[in-house]
N, C-alpha and C. Protein backbone atom coordinates (compact mmCIF):
# COMPACT_ATOMS: atom_id res chain seq x y z
N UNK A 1 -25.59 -59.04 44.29
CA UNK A 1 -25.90 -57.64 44.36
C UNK A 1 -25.47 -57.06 45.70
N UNK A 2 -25.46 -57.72 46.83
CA UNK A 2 -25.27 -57.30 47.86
C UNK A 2 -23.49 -57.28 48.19
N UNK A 3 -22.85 -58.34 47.36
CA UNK A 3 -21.69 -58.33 47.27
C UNK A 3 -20.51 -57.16 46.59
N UNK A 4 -21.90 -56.42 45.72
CA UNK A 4 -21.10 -55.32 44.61
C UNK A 4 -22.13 -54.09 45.58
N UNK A 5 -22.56 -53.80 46.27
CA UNK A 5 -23.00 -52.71 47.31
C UNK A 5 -21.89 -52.83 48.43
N UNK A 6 -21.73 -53.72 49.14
CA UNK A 6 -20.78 -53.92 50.06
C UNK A 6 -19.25 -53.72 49.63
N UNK A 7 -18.84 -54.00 48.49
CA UNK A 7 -17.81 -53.63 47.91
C UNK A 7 -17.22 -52.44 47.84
N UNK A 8 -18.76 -51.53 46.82
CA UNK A 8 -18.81 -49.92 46.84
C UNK A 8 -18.71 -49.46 47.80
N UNK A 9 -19.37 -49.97 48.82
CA UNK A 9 -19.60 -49.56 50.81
C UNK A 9 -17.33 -49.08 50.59
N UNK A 10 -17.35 -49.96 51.07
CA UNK A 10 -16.02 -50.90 51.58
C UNK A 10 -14.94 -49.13 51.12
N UNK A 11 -15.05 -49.62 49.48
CA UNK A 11 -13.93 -48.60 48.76
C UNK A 11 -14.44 -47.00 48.81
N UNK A 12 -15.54 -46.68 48.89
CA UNK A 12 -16.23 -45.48 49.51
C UNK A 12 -15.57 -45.14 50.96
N UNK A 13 -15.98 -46.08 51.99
CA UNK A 13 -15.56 -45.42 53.24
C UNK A 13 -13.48 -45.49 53.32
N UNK A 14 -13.22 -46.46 52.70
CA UNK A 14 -11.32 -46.17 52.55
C UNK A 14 -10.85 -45.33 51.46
N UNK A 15 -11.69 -45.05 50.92
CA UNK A 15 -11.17 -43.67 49.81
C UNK A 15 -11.58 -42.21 51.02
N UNK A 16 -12.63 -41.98 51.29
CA UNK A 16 -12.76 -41.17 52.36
C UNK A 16 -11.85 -41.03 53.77
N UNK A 17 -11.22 -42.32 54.36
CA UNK A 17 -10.62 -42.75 55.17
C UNK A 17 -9.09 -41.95 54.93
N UNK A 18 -8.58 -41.98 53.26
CA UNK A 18 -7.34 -41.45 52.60
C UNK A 18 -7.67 -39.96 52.75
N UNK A 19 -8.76 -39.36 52.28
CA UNK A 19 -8.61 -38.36 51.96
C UNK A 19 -8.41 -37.68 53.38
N UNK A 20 -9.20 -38.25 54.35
CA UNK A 20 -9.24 -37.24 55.98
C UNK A 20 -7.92 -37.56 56.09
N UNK A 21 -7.60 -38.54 56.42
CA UNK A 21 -5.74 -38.81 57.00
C UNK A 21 -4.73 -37.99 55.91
N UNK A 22 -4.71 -37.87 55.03
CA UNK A 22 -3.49 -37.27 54.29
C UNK A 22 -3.59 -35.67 54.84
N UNK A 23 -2.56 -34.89 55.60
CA UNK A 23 -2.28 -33.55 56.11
C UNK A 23 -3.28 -32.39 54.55
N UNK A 24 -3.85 -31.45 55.37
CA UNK A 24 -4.37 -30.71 54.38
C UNK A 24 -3.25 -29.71 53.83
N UNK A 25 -2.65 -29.16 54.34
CA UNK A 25 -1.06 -28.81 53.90
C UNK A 25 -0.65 -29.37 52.46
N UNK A 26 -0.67 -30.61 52.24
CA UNK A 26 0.02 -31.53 51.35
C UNK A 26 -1.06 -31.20 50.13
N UNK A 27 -2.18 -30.89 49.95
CA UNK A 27 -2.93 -31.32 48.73
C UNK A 27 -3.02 -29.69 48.70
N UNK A 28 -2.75 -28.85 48.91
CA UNK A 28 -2.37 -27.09 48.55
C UNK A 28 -1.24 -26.81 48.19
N UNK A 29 -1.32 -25.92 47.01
CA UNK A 29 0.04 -25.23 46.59
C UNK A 29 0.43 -24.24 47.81
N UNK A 30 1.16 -23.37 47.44
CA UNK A 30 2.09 -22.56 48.60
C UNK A 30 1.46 -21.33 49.21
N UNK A 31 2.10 -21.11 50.62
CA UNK A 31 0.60 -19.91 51.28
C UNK A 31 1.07 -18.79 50.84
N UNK A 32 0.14 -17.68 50.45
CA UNK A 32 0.56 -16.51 49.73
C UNK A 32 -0.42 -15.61 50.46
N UNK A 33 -0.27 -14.82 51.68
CA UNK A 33 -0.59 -13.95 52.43
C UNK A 33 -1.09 -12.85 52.07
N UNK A 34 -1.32 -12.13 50.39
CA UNK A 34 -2.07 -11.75 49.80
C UNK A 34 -3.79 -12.41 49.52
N UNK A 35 -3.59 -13.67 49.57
CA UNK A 35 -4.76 -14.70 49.16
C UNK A 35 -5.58 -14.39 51.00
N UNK A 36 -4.72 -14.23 51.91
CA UNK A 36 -5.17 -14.79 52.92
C UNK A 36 -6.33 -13.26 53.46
N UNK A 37 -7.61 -12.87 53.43
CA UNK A 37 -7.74 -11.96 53.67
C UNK A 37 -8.04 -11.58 54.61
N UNK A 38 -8.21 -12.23 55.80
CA UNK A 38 -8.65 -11.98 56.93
C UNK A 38 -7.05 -12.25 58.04
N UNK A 39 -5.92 -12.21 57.34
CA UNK A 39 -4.99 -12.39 58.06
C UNK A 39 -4.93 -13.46 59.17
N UNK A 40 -5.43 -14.28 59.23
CA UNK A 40 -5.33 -15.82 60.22
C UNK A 40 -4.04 -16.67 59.87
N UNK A 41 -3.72 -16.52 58.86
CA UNK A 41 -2.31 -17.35 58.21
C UNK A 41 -3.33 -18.58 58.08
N UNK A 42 -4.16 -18.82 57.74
CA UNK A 42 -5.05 -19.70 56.83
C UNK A 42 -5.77 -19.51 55.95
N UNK A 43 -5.48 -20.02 54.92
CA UNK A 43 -6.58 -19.51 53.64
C UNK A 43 -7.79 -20.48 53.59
N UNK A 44 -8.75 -20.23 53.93
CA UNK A 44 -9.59 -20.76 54.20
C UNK A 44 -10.98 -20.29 53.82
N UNK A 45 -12.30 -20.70 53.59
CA UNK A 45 -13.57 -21.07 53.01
C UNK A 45 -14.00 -19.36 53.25
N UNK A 46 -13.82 -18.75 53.96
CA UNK A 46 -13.96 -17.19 54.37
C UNK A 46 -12.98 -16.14 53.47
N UNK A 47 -11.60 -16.92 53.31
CA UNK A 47 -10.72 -15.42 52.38
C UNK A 47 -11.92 -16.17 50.93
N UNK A 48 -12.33 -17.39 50.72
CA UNK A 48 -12.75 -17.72 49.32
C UNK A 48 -14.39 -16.80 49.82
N UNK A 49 -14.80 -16.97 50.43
CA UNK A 49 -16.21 -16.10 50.30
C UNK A 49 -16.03 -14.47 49.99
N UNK A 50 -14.71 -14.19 51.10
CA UNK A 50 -14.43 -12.57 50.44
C UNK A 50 -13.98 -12.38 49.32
N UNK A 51 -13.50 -13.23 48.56
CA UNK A 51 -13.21 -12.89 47.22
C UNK A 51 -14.61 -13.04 46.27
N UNK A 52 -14.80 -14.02 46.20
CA UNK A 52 -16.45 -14.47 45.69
C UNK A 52 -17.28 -13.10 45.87
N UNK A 53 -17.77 -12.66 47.00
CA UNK A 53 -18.37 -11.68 47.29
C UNK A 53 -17.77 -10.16 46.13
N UNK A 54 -16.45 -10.19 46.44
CA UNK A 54 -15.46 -9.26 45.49
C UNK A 54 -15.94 -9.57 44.01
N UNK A 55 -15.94 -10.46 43.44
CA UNK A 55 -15.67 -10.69 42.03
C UNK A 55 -16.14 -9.48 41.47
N UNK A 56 -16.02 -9.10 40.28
CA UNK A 56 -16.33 -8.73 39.44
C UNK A 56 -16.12 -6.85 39.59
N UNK A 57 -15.80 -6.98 40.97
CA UNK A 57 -15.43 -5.37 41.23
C UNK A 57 -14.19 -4.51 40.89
N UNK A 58 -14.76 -3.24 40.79
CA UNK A 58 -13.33 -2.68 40.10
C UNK A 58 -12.96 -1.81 41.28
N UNK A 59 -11.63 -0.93 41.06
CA UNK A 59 -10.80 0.12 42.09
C UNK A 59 -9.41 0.30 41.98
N UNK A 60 -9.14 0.48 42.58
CA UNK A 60 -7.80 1.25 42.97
C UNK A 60 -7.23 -0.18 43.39
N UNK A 61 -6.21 -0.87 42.64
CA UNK A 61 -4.94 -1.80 43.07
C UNK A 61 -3.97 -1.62 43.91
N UNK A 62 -4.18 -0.70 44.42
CA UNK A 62 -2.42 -0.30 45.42
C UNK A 62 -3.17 -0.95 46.97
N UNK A 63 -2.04 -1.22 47.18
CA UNK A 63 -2.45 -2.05 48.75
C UNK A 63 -1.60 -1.39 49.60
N UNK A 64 -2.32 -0.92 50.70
CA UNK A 64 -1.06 -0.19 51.95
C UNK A 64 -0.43 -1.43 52.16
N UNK A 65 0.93 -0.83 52.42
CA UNK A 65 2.25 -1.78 52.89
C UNK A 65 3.04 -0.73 53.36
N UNK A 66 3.02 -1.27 54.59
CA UNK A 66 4.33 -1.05 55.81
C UNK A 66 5.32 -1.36 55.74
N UNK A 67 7.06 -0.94 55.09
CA UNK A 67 8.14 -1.51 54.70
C UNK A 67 8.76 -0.82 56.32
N UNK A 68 9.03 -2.11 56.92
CA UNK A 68 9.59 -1.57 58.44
C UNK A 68 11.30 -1.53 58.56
N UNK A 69 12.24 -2.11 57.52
CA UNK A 69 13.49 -2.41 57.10
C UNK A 69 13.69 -1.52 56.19
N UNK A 70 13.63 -0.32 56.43
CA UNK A 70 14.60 0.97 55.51
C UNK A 70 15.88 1.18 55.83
N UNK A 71 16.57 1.16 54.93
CA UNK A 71 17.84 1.67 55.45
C UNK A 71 17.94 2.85 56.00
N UNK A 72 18.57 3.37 57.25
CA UNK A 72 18.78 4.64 57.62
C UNK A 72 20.16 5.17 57.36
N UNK A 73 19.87 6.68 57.33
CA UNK A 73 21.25 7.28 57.09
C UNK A 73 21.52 8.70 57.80
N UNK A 74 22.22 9.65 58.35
CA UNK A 74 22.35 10.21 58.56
C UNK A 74 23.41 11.04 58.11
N UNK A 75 23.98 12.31 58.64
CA UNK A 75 24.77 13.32 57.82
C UNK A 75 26.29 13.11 58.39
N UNK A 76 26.56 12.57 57.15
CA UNK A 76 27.90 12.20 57.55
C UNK A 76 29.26 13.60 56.90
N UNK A 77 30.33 14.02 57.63
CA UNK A 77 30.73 15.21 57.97
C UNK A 77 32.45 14.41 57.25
N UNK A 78 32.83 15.14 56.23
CA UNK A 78 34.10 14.54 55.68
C UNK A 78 35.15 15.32 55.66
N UNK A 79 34.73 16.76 55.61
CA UNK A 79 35.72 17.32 55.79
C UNK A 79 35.24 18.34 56.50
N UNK A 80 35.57 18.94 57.75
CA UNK A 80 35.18 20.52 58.36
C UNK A 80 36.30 21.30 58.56
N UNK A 81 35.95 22.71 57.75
CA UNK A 81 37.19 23.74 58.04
C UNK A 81 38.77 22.82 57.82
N UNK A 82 38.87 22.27 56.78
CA UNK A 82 39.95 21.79 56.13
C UNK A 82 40.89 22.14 55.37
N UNK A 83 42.24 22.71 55.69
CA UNK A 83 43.05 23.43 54.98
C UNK A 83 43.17 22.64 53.82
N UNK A 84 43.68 23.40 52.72
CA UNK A 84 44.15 23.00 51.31
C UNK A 84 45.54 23.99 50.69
N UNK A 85 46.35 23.52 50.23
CA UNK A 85 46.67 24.12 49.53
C UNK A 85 47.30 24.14 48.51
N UNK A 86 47.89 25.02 47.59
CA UNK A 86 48.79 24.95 46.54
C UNK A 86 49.06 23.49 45.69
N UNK A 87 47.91 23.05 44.95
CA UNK A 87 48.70 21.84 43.99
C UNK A 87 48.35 20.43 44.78
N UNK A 88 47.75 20.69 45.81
CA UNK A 88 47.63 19.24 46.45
C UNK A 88 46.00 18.83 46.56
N UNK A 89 45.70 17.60 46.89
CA UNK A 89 44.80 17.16 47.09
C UNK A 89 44.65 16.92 48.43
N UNK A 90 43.02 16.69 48.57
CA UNK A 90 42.32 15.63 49.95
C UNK A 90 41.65 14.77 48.96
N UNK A 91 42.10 13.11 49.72
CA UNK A 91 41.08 12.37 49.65
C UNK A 91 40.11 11.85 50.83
N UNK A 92 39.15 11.40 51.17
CA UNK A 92 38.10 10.99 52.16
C UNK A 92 38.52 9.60 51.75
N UNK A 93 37.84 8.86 53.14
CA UNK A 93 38.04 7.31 53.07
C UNK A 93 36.65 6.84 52.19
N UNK A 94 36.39 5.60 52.23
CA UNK A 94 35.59 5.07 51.29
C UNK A 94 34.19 4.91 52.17
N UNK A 95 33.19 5.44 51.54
CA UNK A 95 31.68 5.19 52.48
C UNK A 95 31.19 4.22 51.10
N UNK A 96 30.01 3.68 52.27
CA UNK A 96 29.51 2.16 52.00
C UNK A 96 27.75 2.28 51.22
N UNK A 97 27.36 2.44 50.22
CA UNK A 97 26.04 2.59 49.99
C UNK A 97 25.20 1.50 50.11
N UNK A 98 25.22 0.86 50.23
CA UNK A 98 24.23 -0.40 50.50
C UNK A 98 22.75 0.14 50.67
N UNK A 99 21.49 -0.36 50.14
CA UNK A 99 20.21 0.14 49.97
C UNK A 99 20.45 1.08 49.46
N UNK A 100 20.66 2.07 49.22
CA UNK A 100 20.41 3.83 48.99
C UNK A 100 20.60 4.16 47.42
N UNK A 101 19.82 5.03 46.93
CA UNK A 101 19.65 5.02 45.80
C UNK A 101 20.37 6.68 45.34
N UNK A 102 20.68 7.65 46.22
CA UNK A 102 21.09 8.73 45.95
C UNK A 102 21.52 9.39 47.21
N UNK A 103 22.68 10.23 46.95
CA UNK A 103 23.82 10.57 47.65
C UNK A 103 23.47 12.29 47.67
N UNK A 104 23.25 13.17 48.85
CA UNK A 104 23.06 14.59 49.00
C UNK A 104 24.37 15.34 49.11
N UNK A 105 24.79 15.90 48.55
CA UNK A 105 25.94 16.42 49.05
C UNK A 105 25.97 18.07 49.33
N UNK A 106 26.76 18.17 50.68
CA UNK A 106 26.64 20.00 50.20
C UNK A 106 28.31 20.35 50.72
N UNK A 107 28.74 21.09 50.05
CA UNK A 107 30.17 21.28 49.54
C UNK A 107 30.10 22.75 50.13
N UNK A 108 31.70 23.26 50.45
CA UNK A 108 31.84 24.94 50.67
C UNK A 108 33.33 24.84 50.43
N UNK A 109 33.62 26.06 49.99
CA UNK A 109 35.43 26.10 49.65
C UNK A 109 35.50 27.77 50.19
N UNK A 110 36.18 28.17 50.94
CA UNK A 110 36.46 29.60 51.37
C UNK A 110 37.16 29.75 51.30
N UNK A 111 37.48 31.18 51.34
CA UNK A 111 39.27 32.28 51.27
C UNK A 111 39.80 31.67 50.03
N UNK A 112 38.81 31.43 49.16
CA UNK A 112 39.73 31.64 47.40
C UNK A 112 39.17 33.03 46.77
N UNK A 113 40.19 33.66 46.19
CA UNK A 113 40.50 34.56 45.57
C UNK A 113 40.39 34.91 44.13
N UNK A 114 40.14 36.14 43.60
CA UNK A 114 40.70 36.12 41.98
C UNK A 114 40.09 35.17 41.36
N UNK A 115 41.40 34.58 40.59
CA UNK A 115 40.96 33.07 39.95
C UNK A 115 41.19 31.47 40.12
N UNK A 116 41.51 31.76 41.61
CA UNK A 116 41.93 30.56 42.11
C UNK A 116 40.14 29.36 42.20
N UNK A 117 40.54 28.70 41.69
CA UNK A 117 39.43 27.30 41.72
C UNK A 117 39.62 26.02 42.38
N UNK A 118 39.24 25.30 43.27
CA UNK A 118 39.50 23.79 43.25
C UNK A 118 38.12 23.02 42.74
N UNK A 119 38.69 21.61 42.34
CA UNK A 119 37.48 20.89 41.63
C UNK A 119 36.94 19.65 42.99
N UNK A 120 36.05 19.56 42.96
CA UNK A 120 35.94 17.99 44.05
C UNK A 120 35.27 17.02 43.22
N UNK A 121 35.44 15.91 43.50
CA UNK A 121 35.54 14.59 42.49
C UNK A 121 34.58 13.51 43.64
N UNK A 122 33.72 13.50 43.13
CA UNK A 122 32.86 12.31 43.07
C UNK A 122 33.30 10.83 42.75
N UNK A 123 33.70 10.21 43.60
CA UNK A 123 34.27 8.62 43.07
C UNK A 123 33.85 7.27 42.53
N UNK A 124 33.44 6.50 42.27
CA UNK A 124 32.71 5.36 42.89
C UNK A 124 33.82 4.33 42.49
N UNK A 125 33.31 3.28 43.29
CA UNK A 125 34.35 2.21 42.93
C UNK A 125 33.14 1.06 42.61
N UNK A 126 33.49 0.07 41.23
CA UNK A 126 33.03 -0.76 40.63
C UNK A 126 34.17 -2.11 40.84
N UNK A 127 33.15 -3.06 41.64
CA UNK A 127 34.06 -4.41 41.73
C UNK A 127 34.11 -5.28 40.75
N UNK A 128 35.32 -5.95 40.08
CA UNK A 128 35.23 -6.99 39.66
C UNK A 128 34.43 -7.78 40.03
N UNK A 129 33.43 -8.72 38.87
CA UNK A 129 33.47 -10.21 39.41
C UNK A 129 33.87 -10.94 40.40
N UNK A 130 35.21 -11.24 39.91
CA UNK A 130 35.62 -12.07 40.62
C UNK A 130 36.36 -11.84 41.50
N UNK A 131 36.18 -10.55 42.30
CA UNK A 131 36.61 -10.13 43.60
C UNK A 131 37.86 -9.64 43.64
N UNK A 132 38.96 -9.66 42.69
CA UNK A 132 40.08 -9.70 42.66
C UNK A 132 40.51 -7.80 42.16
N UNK A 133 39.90 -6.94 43.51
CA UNK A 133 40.24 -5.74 42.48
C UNK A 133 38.69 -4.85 42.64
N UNK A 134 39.18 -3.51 42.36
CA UNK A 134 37.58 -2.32 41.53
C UNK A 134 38.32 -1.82 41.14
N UNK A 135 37.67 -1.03 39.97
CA UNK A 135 37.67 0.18 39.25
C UNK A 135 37.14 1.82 40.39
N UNK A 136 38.45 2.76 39.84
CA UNK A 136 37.81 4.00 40.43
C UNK A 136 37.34 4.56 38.90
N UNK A 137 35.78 5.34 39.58
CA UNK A 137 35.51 6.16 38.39
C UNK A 137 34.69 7.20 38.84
N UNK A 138 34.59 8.70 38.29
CA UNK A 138 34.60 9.18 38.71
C UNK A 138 33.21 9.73 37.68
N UNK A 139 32.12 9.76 38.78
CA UNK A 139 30.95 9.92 38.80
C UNK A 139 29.93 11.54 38.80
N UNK A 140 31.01 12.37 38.82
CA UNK A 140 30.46 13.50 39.34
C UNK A 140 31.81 14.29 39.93
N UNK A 141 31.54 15.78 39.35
CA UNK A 141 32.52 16.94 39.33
C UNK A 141 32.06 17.91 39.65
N UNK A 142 32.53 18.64 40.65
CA UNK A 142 31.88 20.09 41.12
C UNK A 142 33.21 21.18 40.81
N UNK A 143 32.96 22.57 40.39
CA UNK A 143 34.30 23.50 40.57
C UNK A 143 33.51 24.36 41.70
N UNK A 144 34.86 24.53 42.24
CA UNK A 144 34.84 26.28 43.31
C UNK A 144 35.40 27.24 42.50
N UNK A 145 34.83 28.70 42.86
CA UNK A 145 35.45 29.77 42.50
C UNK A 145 35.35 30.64 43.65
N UNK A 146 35.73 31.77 42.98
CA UNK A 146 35.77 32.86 44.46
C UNK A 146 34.17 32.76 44.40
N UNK A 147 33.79 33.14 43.50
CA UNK A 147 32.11 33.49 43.52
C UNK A 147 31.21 32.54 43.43
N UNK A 148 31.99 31.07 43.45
CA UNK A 148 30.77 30.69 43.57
C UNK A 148 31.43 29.32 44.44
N UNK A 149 31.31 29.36 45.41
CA UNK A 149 32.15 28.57 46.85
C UNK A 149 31.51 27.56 47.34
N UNK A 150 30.04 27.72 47.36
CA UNK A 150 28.82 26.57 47.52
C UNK A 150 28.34 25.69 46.84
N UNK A 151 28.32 24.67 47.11
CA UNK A 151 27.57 24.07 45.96
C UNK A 151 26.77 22.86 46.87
N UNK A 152 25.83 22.62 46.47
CA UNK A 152 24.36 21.37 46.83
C UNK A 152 24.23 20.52 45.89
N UNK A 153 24.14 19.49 45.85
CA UNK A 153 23.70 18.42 44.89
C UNK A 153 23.42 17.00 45.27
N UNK A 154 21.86 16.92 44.29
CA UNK A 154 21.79 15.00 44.78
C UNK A 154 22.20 14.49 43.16
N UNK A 155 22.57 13.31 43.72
CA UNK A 155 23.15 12.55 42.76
C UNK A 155 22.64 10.81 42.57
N UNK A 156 22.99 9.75 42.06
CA UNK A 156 22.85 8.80 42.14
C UNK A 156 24.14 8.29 43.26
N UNK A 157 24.15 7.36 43.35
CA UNK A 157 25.10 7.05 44.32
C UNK A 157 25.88 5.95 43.16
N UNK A 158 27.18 6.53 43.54
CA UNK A 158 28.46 5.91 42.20
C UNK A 158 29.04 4.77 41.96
N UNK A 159 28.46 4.06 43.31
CA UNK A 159 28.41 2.58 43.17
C UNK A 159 28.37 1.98 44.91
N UNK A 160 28.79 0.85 44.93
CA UNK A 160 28.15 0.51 46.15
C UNK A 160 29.14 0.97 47.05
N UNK A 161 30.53 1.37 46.87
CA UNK A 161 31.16 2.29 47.89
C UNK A 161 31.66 3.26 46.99
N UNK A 162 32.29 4.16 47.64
CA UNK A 162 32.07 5.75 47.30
C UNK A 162 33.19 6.34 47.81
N UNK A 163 33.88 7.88 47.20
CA UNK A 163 35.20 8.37 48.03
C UNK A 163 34.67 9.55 47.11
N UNK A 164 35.80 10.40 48.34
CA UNK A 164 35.67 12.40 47.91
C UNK A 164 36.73 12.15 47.39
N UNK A 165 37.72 13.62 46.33
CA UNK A 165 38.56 13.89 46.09
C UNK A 165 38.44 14.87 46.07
N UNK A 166 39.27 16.15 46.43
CA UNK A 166 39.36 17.55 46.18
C UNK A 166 40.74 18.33 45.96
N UNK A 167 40.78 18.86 44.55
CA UNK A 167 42.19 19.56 44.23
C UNK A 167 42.09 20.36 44.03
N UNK A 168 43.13 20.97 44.51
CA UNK A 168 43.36 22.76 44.49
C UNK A 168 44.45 22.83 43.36
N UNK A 169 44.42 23.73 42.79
CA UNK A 169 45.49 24.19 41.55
C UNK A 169 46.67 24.68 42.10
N UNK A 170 47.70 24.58 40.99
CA UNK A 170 49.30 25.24 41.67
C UNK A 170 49.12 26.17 42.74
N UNK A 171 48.01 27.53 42.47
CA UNK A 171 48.32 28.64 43.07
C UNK A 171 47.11 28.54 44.17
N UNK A 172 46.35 27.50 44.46
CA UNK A 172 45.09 27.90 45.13
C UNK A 172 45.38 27.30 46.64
N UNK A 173 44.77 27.84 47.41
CA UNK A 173 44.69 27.77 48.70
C UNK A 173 43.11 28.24 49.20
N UNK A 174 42.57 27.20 50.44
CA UNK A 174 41.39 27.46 50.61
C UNK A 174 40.94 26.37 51.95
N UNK A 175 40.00 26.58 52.07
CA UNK A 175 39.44 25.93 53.63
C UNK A 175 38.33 24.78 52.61
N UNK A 176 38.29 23.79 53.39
CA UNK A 176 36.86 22.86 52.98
C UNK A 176 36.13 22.61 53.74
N UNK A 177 34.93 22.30 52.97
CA UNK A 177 33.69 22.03 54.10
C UNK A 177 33.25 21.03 53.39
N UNK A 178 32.58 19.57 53.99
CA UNK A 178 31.97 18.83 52.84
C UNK A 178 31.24 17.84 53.73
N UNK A 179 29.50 17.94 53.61
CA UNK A 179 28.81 16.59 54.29
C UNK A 179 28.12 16.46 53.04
N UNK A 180 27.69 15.24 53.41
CA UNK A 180 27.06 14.35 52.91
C UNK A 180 25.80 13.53 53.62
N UNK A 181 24.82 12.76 53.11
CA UNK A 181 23.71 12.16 53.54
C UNK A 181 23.24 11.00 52.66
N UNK A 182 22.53 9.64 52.60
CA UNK A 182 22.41 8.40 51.60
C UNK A 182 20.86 8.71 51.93
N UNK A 183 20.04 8.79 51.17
CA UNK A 183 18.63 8.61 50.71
C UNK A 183 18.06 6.96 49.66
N UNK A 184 17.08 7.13 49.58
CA UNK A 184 16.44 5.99 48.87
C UNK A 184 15.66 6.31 48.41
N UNK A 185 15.20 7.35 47.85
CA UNK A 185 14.60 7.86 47.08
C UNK A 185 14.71 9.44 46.57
């Protein structure tokens, strides 16, 4: 009897012996900083009492969050006081959308006449797969007239890079104005 107590002794204190020595790290799944509520970067016997304490309560699910990595953008200027004329185009070089979910644009065409119009063309370019190449397509169309020379618009943004186009007709001649701005919402 004393041999099967001493035994139990024995495998009692080296089963206990395993459990202190093995890292507490190792016998937890992964840290999830939602779980953690007291922000220590330990989840520990206190985030489990604040939840415990919580159970069974109801409210509002939205959690403040601070997103400190926004993309910024500012007003970028593509064409100012830009001659045009007769039958020809401007194109702008290619801008880069990365993050941004919509493109502001505000447009002006002056000293057109009568029925002279130019159109400006919204671009986007879509990459292949396999890198070899994009597609231009054209996402968005504005006209000028004499009477109506201004134009404002948000848009989606036409893909992850982007280009102006603006044509004037056989007979049209006119000045351009054209900025732009990238938003995210």
């Amino acid at each position: 009897m004393n041999n099967r107590v001493f035994v139990i002794a024995v495998l009692s204190a080296l089963c206990l012996t395993m459990i202190l020595a093995v890292p507490t790290n190792s016998l937890v799944g992964y840290y999830d900083p939602w779980l953690d509520y007291d922000d220590n970067g330990n989840i520990d016997m206190k985030d489990v009492a604040a939840s415990a304490r919580a159970f069974g309560s109801l409210g509002d699910p939205t959690k403040n969050v601070n997103v400190t990595n926004w993309p910024t953008s500012s007003q970028v200027t593509v064409w100012w006081d830009e001659p045009l004329r007769l039958g020809l185009s401007l194109w702008s070089g290619s801008y880069y959308s990365h993050g941004f979910t919509r493109v502001h644009i505000l447009a002006e065409v002056e000293d057109l006449t009568g029925d002279e119009s130019m159109e400006l063309f919204v671009i986007g370019r879509i990459y292949r797969p396999s890198g070899s190449g994009s597609h231009r397509i054209i996402a968005y169309s504005m006209i000028f007239t004499a009477t109506s020379g201004t134009k404002d618009t948000t848009i989606f943004v036409p893909g992850e890079t982007f280009e102006f186009e603006i044509f004037a007709g056989p007979t049209t001649e006119g000045d351009v104005y054209l900025s732009f701005y990238l938003t995210w919402a």
